[in-house]
C-alpha atoms as a PDB file:
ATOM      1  CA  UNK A   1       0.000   0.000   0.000  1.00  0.00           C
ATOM      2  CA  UNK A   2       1.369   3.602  -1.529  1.00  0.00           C
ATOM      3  CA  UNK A   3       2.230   5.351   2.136  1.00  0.00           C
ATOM      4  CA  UNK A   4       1.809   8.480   0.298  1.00  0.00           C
ATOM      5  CA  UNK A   5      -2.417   7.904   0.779  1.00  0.00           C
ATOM      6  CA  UNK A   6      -3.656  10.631   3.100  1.00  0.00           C
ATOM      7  CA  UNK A   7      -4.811   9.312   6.521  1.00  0.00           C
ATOM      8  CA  UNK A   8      -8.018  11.028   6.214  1.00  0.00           C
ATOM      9  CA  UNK A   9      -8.634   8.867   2.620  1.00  0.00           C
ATOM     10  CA  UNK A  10      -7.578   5.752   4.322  1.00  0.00           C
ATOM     11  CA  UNK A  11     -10.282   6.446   6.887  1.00  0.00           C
ATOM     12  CA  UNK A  12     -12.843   6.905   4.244  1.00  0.00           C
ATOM     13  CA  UNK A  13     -11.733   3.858   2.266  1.00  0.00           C
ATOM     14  CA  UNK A  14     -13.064   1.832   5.531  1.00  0.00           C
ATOM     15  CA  UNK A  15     -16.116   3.429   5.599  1.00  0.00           C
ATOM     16  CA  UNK A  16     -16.775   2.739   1.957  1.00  0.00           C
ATOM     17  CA  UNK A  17     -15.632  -0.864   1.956  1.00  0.00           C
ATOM     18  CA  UNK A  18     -17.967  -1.488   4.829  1.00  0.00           C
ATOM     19  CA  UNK A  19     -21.366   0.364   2.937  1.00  0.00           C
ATOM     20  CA  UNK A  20     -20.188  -1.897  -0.103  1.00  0.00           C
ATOM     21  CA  UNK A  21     -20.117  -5.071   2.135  1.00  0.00           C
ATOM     22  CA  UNK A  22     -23.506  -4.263   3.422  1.00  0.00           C
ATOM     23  CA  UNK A  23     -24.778  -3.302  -0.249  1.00  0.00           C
ATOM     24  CA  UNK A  24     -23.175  -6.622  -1.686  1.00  0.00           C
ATOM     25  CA  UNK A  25     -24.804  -8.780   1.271  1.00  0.00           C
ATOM     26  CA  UNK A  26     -28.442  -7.332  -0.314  1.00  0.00           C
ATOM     27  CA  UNK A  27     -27.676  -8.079  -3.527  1.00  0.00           C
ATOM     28  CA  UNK A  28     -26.869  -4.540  -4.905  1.00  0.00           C
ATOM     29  CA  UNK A  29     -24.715  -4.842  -7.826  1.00  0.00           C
ATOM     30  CA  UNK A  30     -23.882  -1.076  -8.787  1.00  0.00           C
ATOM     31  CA  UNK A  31     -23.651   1.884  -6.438  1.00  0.00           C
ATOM     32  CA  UNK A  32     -23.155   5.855  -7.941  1.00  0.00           C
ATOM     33  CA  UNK A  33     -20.651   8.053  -6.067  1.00  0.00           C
ATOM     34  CA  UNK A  34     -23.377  10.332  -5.173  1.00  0.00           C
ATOM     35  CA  UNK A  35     -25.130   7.398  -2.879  1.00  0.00           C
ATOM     36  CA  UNK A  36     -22.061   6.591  -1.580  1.00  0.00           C
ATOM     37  CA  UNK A  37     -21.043  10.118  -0.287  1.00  0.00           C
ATOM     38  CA  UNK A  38     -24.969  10.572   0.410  1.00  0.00           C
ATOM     39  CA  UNK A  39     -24.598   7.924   2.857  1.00  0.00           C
ATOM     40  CA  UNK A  40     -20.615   8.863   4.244  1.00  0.00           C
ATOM     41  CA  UNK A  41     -22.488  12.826   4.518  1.00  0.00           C
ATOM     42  CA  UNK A  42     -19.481  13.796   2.198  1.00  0.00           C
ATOM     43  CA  UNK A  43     -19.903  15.366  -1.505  1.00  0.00           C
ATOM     44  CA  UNK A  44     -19.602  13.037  -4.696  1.00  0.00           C
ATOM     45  CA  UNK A  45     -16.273  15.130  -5.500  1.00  0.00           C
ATOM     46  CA  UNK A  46     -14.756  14.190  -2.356  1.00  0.00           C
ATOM     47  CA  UNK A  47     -15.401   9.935  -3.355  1.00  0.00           C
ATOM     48  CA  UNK A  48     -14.434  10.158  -6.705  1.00  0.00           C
ATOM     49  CA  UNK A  49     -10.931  12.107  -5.758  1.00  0.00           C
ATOM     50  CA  UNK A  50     -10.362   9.178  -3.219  1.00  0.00           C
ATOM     51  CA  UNK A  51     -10.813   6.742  -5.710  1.00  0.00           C
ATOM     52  CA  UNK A  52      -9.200   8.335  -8.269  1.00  0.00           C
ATOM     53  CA  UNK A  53      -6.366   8.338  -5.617  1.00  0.00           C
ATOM     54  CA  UNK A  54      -6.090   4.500  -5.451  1.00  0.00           C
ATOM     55  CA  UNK A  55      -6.316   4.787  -9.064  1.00  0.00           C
ATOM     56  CA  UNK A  56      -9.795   3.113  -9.217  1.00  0.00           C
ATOM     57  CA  UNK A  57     -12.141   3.965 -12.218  1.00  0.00           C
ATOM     58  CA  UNK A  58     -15.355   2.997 -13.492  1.00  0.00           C
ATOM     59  CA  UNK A  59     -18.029   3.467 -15.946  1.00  0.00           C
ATOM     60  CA  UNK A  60     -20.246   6.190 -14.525  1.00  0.00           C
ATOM     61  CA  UNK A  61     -23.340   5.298 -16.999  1.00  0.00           C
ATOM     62  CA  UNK A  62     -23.640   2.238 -14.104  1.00  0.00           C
ATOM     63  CA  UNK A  63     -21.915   3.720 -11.284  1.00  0.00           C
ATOM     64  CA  UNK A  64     -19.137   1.933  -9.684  1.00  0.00           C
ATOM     65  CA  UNK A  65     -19.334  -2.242  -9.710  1.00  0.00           C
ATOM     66  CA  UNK A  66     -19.697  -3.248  -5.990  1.00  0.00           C
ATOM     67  CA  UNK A  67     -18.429  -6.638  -5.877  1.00  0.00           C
ATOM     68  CA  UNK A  68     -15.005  -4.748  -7.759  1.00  0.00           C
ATOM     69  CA  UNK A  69     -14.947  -1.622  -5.989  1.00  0.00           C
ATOM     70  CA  UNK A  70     -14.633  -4.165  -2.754  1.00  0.00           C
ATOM     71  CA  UNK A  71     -11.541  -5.993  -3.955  1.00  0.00           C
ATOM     72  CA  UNK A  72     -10.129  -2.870  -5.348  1.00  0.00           C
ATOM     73  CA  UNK A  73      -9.881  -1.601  -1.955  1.00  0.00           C
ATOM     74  CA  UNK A  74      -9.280  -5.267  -0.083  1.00  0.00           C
ATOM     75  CA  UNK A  75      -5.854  -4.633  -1.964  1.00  0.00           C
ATOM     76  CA  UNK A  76      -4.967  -1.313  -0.757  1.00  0.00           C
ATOM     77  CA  UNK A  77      -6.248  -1.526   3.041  1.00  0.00           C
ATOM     78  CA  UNK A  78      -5.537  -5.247   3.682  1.00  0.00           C
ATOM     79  CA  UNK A  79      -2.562  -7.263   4.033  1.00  0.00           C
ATOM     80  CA  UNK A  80      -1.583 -10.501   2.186  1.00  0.00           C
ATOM     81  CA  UNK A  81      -1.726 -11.981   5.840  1.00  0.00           C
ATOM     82  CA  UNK A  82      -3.766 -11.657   8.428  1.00  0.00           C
ATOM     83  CA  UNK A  83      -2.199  -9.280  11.439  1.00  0.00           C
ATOM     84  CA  UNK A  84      -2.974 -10.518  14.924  1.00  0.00           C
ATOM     85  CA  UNK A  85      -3.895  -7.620  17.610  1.00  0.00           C
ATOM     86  CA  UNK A  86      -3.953  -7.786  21.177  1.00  0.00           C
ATOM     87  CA  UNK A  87      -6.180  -5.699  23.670  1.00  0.00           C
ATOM     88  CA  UNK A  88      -4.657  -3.763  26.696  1.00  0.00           C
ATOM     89  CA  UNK A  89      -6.743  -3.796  29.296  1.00  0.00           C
ATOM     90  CA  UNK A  90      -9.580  -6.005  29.611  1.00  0.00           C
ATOM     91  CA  UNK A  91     -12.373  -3.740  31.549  1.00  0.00           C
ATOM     92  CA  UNK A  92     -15.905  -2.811  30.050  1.00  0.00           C
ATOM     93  CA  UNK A  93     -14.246  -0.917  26.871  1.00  0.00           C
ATOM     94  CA  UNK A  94     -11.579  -3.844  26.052  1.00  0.00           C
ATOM     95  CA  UNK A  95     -13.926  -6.563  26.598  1.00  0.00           C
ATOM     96  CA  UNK A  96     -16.538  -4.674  24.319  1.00  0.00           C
ATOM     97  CA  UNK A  97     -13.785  -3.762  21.618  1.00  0.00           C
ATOM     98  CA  UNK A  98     -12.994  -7.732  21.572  1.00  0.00           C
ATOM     99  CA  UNK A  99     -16.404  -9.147  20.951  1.00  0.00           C
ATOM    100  CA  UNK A 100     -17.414  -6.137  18.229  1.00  0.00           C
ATOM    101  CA  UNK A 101     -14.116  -6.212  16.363  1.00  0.00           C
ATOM    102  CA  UNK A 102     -13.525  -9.936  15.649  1.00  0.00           C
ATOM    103  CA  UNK A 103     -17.270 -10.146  14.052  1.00  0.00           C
ATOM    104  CA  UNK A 104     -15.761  -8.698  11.370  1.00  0.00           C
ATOM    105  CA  UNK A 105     -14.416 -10.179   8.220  1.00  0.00           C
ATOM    106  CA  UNK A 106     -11.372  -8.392   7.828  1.00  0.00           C
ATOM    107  CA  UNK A 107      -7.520  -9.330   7.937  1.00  0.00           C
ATOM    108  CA  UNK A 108      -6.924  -8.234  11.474  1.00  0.00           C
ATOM    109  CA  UNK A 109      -7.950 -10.849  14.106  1.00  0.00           C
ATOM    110  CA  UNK A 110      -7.558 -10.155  17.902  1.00  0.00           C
ATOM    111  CA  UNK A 111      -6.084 -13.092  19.226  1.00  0.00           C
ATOM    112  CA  UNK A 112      -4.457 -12.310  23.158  1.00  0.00           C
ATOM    113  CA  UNK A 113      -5.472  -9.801  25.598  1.00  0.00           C
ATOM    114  CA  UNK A 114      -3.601  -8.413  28.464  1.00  0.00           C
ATOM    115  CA  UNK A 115      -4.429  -7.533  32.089  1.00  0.00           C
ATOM    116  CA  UNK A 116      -2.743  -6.848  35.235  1.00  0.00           C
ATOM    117  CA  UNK A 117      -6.092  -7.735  37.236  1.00  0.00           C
ATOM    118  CA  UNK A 118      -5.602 -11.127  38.612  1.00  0.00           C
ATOM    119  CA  UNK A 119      -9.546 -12.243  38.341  1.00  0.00           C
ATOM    120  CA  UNK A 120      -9.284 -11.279  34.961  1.00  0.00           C
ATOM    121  CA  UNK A 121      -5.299 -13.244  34.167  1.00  0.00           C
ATOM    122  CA  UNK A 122      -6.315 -16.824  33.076  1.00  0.00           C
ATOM    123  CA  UNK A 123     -10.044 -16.180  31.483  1.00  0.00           C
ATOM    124  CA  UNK A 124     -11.229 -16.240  27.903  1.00  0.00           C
ATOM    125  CA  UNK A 125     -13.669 -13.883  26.047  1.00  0.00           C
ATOM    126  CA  UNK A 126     -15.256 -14.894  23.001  1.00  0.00           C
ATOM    127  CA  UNK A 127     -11.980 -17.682  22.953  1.00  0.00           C
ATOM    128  CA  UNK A 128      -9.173 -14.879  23.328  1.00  0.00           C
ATOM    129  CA  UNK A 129      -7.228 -15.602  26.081  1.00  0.00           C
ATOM    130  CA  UNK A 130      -6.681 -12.501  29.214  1.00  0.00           C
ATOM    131  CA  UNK A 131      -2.480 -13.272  30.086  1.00  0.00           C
ATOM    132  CA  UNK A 132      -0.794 -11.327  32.510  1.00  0.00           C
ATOM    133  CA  UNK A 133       1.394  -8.207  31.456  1.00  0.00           C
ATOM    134  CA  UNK A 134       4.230  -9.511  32.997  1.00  0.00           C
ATOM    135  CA  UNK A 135       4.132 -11.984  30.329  1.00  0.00           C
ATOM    136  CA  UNK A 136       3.607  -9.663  27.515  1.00  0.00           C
ATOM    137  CA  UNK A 137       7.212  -9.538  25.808  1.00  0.00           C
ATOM    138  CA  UNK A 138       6.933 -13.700  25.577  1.00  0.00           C
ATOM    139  CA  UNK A 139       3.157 -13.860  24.243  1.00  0.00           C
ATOM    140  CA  UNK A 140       3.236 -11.015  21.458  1.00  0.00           C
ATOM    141  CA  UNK A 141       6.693 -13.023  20.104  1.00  0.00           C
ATOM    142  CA  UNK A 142       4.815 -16.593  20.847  1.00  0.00           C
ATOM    143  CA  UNK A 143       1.648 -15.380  18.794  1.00  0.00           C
ATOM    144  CA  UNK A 144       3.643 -12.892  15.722  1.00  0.00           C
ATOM    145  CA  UNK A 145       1.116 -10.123  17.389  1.00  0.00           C
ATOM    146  CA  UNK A 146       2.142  -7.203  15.355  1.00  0.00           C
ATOM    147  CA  UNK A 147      -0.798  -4.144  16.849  1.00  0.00           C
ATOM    148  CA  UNK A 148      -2.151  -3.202  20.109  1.00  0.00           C
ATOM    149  CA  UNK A 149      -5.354  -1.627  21.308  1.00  0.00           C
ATOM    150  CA  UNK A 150      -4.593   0.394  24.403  1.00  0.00           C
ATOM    151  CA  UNK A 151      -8.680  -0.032  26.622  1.00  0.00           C
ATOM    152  CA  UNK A 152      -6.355   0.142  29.977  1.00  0.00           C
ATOM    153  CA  UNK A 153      -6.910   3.010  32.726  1.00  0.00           C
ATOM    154  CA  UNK A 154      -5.293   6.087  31.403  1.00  0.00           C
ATOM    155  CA  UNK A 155      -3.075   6.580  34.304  1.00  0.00           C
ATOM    156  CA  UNK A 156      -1.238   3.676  33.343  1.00  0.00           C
ATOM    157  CA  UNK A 157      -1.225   4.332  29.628  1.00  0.00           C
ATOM    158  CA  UNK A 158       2.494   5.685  29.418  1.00  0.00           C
ATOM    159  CA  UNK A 159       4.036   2.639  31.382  1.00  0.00           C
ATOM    160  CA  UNK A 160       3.511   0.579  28.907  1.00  0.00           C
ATOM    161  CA  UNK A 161       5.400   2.539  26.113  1.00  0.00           C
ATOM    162  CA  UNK A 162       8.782   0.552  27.165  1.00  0.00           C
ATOM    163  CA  UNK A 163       7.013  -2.850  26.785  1.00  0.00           C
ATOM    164  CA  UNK A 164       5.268  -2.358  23.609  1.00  0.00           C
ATOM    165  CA  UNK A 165       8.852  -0.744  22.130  1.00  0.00           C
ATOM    166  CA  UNK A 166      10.726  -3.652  23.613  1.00  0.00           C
ATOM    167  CA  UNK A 167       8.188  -6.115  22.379  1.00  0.00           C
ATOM    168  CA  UNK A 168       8.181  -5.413  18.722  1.00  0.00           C
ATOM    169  CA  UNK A 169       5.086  -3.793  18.298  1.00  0.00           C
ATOM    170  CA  UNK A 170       4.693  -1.957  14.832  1.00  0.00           C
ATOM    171  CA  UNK A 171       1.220  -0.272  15.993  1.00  0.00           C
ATOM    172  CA  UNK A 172      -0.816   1.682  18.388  1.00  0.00           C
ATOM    173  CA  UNK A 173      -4.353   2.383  19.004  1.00  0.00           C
ATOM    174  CA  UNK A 174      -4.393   4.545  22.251  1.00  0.00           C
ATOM    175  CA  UNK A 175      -8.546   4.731  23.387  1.00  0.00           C
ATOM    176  CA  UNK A 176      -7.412   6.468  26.678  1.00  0.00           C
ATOM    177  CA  UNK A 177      -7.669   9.977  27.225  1.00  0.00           C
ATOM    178  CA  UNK A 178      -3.767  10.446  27.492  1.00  0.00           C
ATOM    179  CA  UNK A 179      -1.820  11.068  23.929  1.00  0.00           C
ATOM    180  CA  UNK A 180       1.087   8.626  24.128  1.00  0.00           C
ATOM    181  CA  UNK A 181       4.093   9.326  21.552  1.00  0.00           C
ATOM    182  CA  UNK A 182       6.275   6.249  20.393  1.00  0.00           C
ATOM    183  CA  UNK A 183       9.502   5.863  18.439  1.00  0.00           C
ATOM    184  CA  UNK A 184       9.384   6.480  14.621  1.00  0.00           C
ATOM    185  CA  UNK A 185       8.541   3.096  13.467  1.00  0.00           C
ATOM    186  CA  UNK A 186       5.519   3.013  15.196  1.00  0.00           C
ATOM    187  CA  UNK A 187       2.431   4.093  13.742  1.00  0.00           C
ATOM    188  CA  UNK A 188      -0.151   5.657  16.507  1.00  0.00           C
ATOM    189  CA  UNK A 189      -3.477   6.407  16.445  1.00  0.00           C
ATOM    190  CA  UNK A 190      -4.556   8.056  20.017  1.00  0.00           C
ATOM    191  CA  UNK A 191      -8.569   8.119  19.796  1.00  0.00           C
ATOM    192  CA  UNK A 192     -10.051   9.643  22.987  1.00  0.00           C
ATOM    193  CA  UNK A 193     -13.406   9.478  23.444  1.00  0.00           C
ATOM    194  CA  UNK A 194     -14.410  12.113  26.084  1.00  0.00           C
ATOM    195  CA  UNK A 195     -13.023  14.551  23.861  1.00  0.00           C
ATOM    196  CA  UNK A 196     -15.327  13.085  20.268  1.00  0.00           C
ATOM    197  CA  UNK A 197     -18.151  12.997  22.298  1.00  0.00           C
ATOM    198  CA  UNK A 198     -17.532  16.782  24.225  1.00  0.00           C
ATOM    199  CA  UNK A 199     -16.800  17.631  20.453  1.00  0.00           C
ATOM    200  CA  UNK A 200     -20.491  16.246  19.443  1.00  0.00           C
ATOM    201  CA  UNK A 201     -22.020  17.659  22.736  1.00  0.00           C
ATOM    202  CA  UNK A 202     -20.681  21.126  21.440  1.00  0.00           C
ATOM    203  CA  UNK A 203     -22.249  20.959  18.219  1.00  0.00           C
ATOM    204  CA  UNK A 204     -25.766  19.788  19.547  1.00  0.00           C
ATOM    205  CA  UNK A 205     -25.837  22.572  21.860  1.00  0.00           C
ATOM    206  CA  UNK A 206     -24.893  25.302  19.081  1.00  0.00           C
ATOM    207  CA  UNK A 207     -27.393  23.520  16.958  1.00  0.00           C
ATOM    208  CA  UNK A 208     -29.943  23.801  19.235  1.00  0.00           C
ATOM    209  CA  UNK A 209     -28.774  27.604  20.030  1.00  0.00           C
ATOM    210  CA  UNK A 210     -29.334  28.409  16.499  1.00  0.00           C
ATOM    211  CA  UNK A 211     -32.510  27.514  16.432  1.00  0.00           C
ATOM    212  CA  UNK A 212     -33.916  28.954  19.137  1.00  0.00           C
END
């Protein structure tokens, strides 16, 4: 995959592939680019300069060919193999994170998860397996785990920056409310949540400001 893909592109190329997915599963067979941004709440222009980015094209007398458009981005967003992720932290968020994310059919597959909690060392969720983070060097080599979700307490979050360097870990996604910086060599993604949804709570309340 070209590196030189925006991030913000990459994002959308998720989104799309997983409207196409649904659209295939009902039997849609052609989808225009003005559906597709209709549904993403983006502008046709904006879809047809990210495809034109991954150097997709298409008749647009049909619209774009679903069951195409789907491989043509399965071979810029996936892998040949599949990558194995661990979760950080097994509370509410990790646990949920676990049981959503390997539902889906994509080349990432969550197969450890990490706790220091010892009710929670030793027990599986939907067959992943909680170890201990004491043992977290030896598992991530023993299962070729190459990305981590960070779901631990935040106040923790930048002890384990060491660890994940020393264990070989080529990616980050940070869901607690502390940005953590790595090493280059280490891609990071810090997603807080308090501050999306503060961002959304904003925006409601000037909404409903303006039309009062």
């Amino acid at each position: 995959m070209s590196s030189n893909i925006p991030e913000k592109t990459i994002e959308r190329l998720s989104e799309y592939r997983r409207t196409l997915l649904s659209c295939q599963d009902q039997g849609i067979k052609h989808m225009f680019s003005h559906v597709l941004a209709g549904i993403h709440g983006i502008t046709a222009v904006q879809v047809r300069r990210d495809l034109m980015l991954i150097g997709f094209s298409s008749d647009t007398k049909k619209g774009y060919d679903v069951d195409i458009l789907i491989e043509f981005i399965n071979s810029i967003l996936d892998n040949e193999t599949i990558l194995n992720v661990a979760v950080i932290g097994m509370g509410h968020l990790g646990q949920a994170i676990t049981k959503y994310f390997n539902a889906k059919n994509i080349k990432l597959r969550i197969n450890a998860s990490f706790d220091v909690d010892k009710a929670k060392v030793g027990e599986t969720l939907d067959n992943i397996h909680c170890y201990d983070m004491k043992d977290f060097e030896q598992v991530v080599e023993k299962l070729d785990i190459n990305i981590v979700i960070l779901s631990c307490p935040t106040e923790i979050a930048s002890e384990l920056v060491i660890p994940i360097i020393n264990a070989g870990i080529k990616g980050v996604l940070n869901f607690t409310s502390k940005p953590i910086n790595f090493p280059k060599g280490i891609v990071v993604e810090n997603y807080d949540i308090t501050t999306l949804l503060e961002k959304v709570a904003y925006f409601v309340k000037a909404n409903e400001d303006n039309n009062m």
